[in-house]
Protein backbone atom coordinates (compact mmCIF):
# COMPACT_ATOMS: atom_id res chain seq x y z
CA UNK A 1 -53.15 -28.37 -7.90
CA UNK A 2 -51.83 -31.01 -10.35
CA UNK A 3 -49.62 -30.93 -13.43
CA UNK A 4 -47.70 -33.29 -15.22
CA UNK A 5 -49.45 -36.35 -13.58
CA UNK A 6 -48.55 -34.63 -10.55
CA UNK A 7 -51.15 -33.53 -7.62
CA UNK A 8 -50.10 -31.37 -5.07
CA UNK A 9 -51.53 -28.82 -2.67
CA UNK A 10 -50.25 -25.86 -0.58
CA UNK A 11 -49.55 -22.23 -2.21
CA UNK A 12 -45.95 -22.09 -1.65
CA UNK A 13 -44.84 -25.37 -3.57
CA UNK A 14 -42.67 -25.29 -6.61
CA UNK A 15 -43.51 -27.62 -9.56
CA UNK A 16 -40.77 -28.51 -12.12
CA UNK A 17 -43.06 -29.04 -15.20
CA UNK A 18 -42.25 -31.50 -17.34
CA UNK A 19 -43.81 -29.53 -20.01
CA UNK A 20 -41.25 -27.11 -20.27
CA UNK A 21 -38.50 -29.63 -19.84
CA UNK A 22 -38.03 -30.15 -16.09
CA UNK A 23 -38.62 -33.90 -14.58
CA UNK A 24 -42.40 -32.95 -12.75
CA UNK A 25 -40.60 -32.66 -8.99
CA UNK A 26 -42.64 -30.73 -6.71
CA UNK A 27 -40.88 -28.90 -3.92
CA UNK A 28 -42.05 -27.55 -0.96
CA UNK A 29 -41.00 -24.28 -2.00
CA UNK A 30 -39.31 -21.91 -4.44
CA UNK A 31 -35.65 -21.98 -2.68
CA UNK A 32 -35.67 -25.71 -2.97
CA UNK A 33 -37.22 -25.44 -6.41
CA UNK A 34 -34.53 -22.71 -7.48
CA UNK A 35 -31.96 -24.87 -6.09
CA UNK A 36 -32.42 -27.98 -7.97
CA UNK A 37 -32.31 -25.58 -11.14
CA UNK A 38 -30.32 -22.57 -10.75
CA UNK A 39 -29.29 -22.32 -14.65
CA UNK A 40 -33.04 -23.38 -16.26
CA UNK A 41 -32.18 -27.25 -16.13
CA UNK A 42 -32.69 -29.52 -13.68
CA UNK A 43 -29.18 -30.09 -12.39
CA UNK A 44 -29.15 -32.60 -9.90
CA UNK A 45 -31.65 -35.31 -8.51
CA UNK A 46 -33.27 -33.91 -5.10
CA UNK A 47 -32.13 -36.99 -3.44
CA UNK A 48 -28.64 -35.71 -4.36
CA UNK A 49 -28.80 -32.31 -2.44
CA UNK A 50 -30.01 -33.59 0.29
CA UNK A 51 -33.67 -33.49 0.51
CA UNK A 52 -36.30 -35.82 1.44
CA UNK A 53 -39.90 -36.54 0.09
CA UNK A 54 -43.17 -36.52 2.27
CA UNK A 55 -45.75 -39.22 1.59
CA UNK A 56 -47.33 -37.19 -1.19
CA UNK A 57 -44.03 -36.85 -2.78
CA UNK A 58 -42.87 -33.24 -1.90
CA UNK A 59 -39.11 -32.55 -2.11
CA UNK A 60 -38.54 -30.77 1.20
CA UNK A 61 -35.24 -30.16 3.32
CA UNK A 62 -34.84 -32.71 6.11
CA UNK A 63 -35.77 -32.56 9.80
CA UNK A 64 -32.14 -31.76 10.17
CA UNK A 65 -32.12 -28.98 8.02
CA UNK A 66 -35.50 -27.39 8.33
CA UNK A 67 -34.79 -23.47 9.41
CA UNK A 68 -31.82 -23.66 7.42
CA UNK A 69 -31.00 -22.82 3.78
CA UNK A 70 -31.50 -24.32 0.80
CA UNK A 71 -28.72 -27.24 0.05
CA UNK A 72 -25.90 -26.25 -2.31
CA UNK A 73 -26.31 -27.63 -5.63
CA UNK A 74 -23.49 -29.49 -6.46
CA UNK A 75 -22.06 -29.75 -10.62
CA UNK A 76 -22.67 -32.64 -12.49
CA UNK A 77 -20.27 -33.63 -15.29
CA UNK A 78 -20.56 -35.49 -17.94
């Protein structure tokens, strides 16, 4: 698939478009996608809740927390 500039492939991945204002992450699945925006806006970087990218540039959890839940999004303010 591809989006946004983005190419991806797999069916479970989760894009955040950056045509309907998200920054054009792809995650390697709807948890992780839901957890990077649990209010509609991207809320923190994916580096920031602890994820990791493949080579391709998929979000996923890392090797230490694969099995586990999705990371807790922690508040920005400002």
């Amino acid at each position: 698939m591809s989006c946004c500039g983005r190419e991806w492939a797999g069916p479970d991945r989760a894009h955040c478009c950056g045509r309907f204002g998200g920054c054009g992450a792809v995650f390697d699945d709807a948890e992780l996608w839901d957890s990077h925006r649990p209010r509609g806006v991207c809320v923190a970087d994916p580096g920031e809740l602890g994820l990791v990218t493949t080579r391709n540039g998929i979000w996923q959890r890392s090797p230490d927390r694969v099995g586990g839940a999705a990371p807790a999004v922690r508040g920005r303010s400002g």
